[in-house]
N, C-alpha and C. Protein backbone atom coordinates (compact mmCIF):
# COMPACT_ATOMS: atom_id res chain seq x y z
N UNK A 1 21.55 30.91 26.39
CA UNK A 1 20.80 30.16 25.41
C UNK A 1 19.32 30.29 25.75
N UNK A 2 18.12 30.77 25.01
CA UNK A 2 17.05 30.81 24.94
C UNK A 2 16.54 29.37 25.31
N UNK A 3 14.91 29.38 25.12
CA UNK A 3 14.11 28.24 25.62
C UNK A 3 13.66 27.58 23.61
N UNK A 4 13.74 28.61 22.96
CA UNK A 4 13.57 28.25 21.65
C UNK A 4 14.76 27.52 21.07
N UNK A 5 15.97 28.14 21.41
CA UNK A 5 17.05 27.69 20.67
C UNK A 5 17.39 26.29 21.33
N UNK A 6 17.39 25.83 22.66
CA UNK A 6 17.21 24.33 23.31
C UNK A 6 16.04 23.51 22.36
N UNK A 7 15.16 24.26 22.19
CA UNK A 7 14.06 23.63 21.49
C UNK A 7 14.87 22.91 20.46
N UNK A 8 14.96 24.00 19.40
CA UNK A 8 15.42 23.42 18.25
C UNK A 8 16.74 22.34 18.28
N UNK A 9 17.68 22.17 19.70
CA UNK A 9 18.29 21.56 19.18
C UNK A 9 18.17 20.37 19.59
N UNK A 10 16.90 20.10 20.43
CA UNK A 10 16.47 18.92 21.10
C UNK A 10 15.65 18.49 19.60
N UNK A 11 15.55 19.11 18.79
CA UNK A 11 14.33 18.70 17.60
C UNK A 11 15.47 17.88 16.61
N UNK A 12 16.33 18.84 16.46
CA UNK A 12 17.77 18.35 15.82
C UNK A 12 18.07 17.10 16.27
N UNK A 13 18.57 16.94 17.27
CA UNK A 13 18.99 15.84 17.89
C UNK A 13 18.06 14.59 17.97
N UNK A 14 16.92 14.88 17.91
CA UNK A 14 15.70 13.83 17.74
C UNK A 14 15.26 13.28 16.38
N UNK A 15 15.34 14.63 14.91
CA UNK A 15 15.83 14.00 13.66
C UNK A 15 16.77 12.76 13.45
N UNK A 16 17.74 13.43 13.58
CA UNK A 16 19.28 12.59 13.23
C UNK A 16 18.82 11.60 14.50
N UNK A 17 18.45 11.54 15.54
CA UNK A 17 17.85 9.91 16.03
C UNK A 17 17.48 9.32 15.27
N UNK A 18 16.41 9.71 14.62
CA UNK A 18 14.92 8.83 13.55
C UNK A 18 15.90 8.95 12.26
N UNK A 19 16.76 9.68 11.88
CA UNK A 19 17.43 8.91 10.72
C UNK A 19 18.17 7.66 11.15
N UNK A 20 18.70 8.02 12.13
CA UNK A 20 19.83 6.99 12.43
C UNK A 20 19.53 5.28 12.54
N UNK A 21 17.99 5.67 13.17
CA UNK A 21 17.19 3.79 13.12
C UNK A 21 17.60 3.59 11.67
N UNK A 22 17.53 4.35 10.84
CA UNK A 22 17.22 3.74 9.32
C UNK A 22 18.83 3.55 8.78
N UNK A 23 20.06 3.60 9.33
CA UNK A 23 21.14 3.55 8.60
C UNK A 23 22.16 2.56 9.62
N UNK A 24 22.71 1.51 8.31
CA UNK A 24 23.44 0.37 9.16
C UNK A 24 24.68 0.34 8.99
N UNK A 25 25.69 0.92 9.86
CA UNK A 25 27.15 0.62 9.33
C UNK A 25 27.36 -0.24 8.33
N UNK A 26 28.78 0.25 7.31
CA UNK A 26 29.25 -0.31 6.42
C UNK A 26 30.75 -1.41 6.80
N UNK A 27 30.00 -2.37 7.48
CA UNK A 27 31.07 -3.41 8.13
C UNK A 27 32.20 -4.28 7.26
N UNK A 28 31.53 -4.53 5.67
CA UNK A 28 31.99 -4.68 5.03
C UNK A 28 33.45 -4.30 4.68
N UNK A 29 33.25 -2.86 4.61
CA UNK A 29 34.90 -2.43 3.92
C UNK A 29 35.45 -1.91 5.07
N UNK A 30 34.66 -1.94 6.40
CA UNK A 30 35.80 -2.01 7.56
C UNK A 30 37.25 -3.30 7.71
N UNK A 31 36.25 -4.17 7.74
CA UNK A 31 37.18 -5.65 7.95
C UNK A 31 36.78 -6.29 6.99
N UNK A 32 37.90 -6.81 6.60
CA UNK A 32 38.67 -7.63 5.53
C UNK A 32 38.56 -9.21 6.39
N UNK A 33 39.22 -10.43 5.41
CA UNK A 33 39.42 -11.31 5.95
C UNK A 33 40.39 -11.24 7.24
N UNK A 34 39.89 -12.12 8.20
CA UNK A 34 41.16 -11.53 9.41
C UNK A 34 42.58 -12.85 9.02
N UNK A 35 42.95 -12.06 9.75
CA UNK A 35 44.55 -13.51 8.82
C UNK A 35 44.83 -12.94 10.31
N UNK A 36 45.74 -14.92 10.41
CA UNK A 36 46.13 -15.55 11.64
C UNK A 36 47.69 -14.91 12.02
N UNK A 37 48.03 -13.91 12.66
CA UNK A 37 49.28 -13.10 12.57
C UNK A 37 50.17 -14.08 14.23
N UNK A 38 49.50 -14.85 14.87
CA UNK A 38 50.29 -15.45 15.77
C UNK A 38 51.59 -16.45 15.26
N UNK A 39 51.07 -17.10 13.78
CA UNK A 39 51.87 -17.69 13.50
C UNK A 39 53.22 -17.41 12.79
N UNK A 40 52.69 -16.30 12.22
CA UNK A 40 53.90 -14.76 11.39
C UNK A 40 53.13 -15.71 9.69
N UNK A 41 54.42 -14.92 9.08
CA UNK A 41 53.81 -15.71 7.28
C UNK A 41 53.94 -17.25 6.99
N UNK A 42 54.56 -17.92 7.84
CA UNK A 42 54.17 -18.92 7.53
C UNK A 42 52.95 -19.47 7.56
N UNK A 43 52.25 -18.99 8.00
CA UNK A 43 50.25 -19.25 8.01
C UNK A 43 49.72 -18.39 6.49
N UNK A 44 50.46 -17.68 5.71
CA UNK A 44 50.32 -16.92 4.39
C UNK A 44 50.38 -18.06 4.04
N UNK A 45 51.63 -17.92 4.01
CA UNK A 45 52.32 -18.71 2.63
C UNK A 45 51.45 -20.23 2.65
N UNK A 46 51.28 -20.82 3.70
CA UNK A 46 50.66 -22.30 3.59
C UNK A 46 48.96 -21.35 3.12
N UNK A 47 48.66 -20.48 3.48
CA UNK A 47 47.09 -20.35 2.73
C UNK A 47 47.22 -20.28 1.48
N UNK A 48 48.24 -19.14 0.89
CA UNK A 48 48.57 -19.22 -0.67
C UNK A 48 49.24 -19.41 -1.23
N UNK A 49 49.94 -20.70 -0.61
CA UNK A 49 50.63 -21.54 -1.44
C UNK A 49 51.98 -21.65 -2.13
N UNK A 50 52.10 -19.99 -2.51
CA UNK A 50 52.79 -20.15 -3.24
C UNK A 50 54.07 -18.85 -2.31
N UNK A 51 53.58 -18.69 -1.50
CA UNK A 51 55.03 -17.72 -0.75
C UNK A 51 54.47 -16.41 -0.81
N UNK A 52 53.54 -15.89 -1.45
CA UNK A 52 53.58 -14.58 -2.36
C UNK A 52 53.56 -13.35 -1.36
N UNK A 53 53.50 -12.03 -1.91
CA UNK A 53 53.04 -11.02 -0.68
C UNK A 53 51.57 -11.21 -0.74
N UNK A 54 51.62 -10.92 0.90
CA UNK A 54 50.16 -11.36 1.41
C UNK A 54 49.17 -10.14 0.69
N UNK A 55 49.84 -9.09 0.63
CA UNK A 55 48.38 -8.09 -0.14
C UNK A 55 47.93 -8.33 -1.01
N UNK A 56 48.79 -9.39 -1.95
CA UNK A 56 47.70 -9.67 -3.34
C UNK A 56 47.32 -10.67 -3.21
N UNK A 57 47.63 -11.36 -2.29
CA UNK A 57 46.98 -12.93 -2.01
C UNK A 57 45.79 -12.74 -1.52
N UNK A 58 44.97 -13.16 -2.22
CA UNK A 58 43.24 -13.72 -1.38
C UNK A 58 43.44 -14.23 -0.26
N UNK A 59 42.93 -14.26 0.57
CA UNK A 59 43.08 -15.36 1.77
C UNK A 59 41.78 -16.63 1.30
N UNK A 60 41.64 -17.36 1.97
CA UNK A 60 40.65 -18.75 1.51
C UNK A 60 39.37 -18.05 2.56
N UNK A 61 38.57 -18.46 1.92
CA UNK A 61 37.14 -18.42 2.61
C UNK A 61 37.19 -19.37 3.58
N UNK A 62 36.43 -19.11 4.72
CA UNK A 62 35.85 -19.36 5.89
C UNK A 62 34.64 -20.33 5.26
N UNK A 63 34.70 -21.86 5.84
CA UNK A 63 32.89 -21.77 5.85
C UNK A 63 31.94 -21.05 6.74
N UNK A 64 32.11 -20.54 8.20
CA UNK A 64 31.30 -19.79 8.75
C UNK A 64 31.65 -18.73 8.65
N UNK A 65 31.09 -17.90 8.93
CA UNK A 65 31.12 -15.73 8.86
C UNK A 65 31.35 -15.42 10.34
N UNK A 66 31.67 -14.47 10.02
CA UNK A 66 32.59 -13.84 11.46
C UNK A 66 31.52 -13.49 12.39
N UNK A 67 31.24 -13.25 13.48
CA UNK A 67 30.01 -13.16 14.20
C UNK A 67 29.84 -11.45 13.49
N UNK A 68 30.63 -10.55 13.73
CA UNK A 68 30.22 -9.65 13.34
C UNK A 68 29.57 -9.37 12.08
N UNK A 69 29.94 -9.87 11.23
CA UNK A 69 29.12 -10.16 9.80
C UNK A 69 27.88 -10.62 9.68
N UNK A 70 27.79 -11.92 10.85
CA UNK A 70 26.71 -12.03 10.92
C UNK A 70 25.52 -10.97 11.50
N UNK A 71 25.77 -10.51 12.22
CA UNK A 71 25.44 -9.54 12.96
C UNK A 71 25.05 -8.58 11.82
N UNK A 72 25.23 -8.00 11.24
CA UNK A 72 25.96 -6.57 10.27
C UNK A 72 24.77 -7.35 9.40
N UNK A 73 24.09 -8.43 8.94
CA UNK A 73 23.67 -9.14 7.88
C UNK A 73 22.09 -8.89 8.65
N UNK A 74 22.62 -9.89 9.48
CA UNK A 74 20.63 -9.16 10.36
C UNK A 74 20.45 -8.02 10.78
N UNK A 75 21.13 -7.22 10.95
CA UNK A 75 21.09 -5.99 11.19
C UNK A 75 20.18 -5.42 9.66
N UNK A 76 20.61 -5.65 8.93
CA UNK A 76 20.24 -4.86 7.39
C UNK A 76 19.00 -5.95 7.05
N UNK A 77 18.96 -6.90 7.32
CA UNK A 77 17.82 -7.94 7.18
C UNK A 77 16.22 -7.84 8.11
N UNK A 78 17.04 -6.86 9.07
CA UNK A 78 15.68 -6.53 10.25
C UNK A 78 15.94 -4.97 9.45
N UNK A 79 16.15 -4.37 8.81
CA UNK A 79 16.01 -3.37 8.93
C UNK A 79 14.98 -3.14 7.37
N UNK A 80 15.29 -4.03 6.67
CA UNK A 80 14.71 -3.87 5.09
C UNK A 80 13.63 -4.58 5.59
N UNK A 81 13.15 -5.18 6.58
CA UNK A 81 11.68 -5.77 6.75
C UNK A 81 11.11 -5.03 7.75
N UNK A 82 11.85 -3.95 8.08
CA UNK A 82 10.94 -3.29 8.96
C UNK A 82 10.56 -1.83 7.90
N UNK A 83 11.13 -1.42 6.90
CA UNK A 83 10.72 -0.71 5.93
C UNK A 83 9.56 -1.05 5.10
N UNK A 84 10.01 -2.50 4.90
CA UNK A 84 8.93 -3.10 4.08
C UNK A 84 7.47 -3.36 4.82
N UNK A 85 7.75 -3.26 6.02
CA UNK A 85 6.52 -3.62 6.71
C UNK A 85 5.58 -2.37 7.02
N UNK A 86 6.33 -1.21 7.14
CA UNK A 86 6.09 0.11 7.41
C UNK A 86 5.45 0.49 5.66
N UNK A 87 5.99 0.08 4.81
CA UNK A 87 5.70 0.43 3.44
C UNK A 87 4.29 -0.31 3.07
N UNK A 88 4.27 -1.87 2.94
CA UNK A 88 3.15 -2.56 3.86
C UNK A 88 1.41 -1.44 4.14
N UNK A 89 1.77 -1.21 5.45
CA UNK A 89 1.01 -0.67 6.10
C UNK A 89 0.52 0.37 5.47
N UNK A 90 1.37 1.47 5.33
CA UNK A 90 1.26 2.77 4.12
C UNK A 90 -0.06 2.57 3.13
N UNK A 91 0.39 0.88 2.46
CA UNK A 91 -0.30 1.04 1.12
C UNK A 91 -1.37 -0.09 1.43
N UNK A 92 -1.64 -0.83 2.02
CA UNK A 92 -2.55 -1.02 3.10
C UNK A 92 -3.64 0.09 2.99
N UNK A 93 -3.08 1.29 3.99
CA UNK A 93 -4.28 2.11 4.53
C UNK A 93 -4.92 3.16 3.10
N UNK A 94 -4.23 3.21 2.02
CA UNK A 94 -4.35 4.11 1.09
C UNK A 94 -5.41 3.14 0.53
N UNK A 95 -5.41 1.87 -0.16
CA UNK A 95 -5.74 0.84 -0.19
C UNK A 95 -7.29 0.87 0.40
N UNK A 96 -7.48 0.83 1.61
CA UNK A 96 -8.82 0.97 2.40
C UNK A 96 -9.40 2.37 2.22
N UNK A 97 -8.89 3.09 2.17
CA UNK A 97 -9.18 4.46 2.30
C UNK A 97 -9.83 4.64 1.03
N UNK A 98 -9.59 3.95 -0.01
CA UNK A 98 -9.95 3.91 -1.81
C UNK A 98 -11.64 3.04 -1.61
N UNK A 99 -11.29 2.11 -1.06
CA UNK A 99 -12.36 1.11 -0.83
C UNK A 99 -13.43 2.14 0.09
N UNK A 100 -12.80 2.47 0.92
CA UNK A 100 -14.13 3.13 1.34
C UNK A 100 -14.92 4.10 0.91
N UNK A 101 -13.80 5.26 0.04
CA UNK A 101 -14.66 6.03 -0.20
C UNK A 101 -15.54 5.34 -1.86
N UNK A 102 -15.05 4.55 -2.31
CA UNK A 102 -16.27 4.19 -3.21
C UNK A 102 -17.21 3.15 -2.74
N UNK A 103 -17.19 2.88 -1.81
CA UNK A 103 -18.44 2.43 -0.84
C UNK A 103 -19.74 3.67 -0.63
N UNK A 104 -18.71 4.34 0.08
CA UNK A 104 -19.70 6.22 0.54
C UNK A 104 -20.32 6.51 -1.59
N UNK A 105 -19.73 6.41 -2.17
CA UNK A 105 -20.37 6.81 -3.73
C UNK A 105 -21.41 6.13 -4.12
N UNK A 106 -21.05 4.53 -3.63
CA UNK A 106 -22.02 4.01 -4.44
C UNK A 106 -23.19 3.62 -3.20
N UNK A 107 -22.97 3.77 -2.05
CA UNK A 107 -24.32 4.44 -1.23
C UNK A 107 -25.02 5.20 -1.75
N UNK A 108 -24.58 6.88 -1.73
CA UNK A 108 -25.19 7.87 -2.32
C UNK A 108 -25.79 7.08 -4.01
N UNK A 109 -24.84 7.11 -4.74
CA UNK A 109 -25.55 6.28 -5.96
C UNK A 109 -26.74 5.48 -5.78
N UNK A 110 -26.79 4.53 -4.58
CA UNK A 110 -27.97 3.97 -4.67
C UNK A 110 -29.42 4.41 -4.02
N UNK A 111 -28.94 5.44 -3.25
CA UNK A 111 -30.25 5.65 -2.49
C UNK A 111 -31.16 6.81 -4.08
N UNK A 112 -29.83 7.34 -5.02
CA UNK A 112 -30.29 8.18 -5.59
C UNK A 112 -30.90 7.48 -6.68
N UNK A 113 -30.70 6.18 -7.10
CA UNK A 113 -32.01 5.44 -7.24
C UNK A 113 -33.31 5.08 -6.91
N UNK A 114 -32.82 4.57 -5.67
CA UNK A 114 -34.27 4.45 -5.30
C UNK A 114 -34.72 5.46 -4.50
N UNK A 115 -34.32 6.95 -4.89
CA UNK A 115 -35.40 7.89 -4.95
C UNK A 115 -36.17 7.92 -6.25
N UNK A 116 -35.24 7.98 -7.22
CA UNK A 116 -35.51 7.51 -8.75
C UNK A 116 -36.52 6.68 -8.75
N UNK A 117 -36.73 5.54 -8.88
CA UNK A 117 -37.21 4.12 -8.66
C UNK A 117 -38.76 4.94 -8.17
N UNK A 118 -38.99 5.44 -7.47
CA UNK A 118 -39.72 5.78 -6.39
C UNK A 118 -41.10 6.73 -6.84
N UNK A 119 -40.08 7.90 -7.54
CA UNK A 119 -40.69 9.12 -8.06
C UNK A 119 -41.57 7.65 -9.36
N UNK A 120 -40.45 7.32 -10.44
CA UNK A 120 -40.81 6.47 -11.61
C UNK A 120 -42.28 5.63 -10.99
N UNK A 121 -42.44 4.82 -10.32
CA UNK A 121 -43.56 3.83 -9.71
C UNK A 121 -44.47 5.00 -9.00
N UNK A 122 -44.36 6.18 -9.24
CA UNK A 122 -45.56 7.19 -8.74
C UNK A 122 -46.19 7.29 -9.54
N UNK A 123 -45.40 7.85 -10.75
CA UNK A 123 -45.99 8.60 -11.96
C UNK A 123 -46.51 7.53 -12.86
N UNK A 124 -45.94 6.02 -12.46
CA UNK A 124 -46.64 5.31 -12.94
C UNK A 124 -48.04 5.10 -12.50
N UNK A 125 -47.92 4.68 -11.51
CA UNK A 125 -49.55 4.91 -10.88
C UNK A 125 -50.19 5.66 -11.32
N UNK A 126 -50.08 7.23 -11.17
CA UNK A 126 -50.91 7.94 -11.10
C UNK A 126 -51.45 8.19 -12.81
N UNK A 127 -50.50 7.28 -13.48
CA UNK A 127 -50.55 7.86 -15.09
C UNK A 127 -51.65 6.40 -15.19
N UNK A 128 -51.74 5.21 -14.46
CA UNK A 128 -52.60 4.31 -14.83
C UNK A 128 -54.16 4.49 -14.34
N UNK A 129 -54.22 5.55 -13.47
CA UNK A 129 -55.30 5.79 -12.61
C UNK A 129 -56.08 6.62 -13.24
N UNK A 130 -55.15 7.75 -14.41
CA UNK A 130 -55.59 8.81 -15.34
C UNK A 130 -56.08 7.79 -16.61
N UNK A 131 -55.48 6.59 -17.03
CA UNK A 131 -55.53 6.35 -17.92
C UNK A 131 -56.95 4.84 -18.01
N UNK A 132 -57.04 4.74 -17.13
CA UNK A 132 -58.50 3.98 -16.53
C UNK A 132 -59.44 4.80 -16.14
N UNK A 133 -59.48 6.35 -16.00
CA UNK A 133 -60.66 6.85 -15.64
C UNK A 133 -61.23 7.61 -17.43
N UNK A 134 -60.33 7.39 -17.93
CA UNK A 134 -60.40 7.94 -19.45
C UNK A 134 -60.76 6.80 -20.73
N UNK A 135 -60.41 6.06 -20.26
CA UNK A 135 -60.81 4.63 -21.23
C UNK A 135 -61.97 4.32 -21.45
N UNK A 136 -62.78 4.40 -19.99
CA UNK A 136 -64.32 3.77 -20.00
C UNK A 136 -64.96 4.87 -21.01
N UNK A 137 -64.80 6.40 -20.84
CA UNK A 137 -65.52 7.31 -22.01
C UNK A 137 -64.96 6.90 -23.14
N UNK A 138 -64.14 6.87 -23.62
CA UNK A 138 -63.38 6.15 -24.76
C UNK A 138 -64.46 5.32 -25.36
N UNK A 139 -64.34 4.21 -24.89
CA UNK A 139 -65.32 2.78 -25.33
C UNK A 139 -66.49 3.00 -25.41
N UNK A 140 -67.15 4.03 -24.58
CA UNK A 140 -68.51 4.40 -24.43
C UNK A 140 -69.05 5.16 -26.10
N UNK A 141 -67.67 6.06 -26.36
CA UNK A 141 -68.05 6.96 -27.40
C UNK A 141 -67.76 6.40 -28.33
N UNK A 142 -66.58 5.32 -28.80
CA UNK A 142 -66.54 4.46 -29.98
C UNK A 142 -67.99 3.27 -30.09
N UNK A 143 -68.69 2.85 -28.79
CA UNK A 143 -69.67 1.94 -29.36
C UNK A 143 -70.66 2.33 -30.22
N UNK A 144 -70.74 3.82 -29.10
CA UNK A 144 -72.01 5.36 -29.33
C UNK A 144 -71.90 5.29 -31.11
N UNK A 145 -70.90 5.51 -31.28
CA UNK A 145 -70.19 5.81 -32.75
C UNK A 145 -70.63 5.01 -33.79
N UNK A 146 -70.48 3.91 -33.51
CA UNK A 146 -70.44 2.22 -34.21
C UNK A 146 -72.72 1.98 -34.05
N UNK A 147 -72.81 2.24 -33.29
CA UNK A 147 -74.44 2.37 -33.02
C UNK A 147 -74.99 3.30 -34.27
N UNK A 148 -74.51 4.28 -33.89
CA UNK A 148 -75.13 5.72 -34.86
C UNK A 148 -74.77 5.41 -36.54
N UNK A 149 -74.23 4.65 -36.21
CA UNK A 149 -73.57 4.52 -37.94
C UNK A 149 -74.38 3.60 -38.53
N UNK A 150 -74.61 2.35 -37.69
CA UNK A 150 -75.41 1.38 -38.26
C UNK A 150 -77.25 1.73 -38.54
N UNK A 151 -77.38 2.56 -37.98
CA UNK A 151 -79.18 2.96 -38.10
C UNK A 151 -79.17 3.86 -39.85
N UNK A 152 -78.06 5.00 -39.98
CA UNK A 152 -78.13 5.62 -40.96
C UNK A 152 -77.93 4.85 -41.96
C-alpha cells in the first residue's frame, strides 16, 4: 500500500467521521413498547382487556419514556441546535461582511465628496475674486455713461 493510498483512506475515514456527528440513530422503529413477558399474557390480556392477540393490541402508554428515548430525544435536540447554531453563525458573518463592505462604499462615496465640495468652494472663490475685480470698471463705465449723457 502506497503513502497516497493510506492518505486517502485516512481522508475517507475522517469524512464519514464528520458525517456521522450529523446523523442520529432511528431508535424509534427499533423498540416498540416493551411489554412485561415475566408475567406471560396474563399482563396482555389485563392491559387490553379484552384477551386479544397481543400484536394488534396497543399496549397503554407509559407516563414516563424509556431512558433510551429519552436519550434518542436529546440526542436529536442537541443536534438540531447545534446546526442551528452553526447556521446562526454562517448568516451572522455574511450579514457583517454586507455591512462592511457598504461601510468601505460609502467611505469612498464620501471622501469623493468632499473632494467635490472642495474643488466647488475653489471655483467659487476664485469666480468671486474675478467677479469683484470686474464690477468696480463696470460701475465706473455705467456712471461715465449716465455723466456723458446728461451734458449732451
Amino acid at each position: 500500500m502506497t503513502a497516497s493510498t493510506t492518505h486517502d483512506i485516512g481522508k475517507l475515514e475522517q469524512e464519514s467521521d464528520e458525517e456521522d456527528i450529523f446523523t442520529v440513530p432511528d431508535m424509534e422503529s427499533q423498540a416498540a413498547w416493551p411489554v412485561d413477558t415475566s408475567k406471560g399474557n396474563e399482563a396482555v390480556q389485563n392491559a387490553s382487556g379484552n384477551g386479544a392477540c397481543p400484536a394488534t393490541t396497543t399496549p397503554k402508554r407509559r407516563r414516563g419514556r424509556n431512558p433510551a428515548d429519552k436519550e434518542y430525544r436529546r440526542l436529536r435536540r442537541l443536534l438540531r441546535n447545534r446546526v442551528s447554531a452553526q447556521q446562526a453563525r454562517e448568516r451572522k458573518k455574511v450579514y457583517v461582511n454586507d455591512l462592511e463592505s457598504k461601510a468601505n462604499d460609502l467611505q469612498y462615496k464620501n471622501l469623493k465628496l468632499e473632494e467635490e465640495i472642495s474643488t466647488l468652494l475653489n471655483e467659487n472663490t476664485m469666480l468671486r475674486k474675478i467677479l469683484m475685480n470686474v464690477r468696480p470698471k463696470a460701475d465706473h463705465e455705467i456712471a461715465d455713461h449716465k455723466h456723458d449723457m446728461g451734458k449732451s
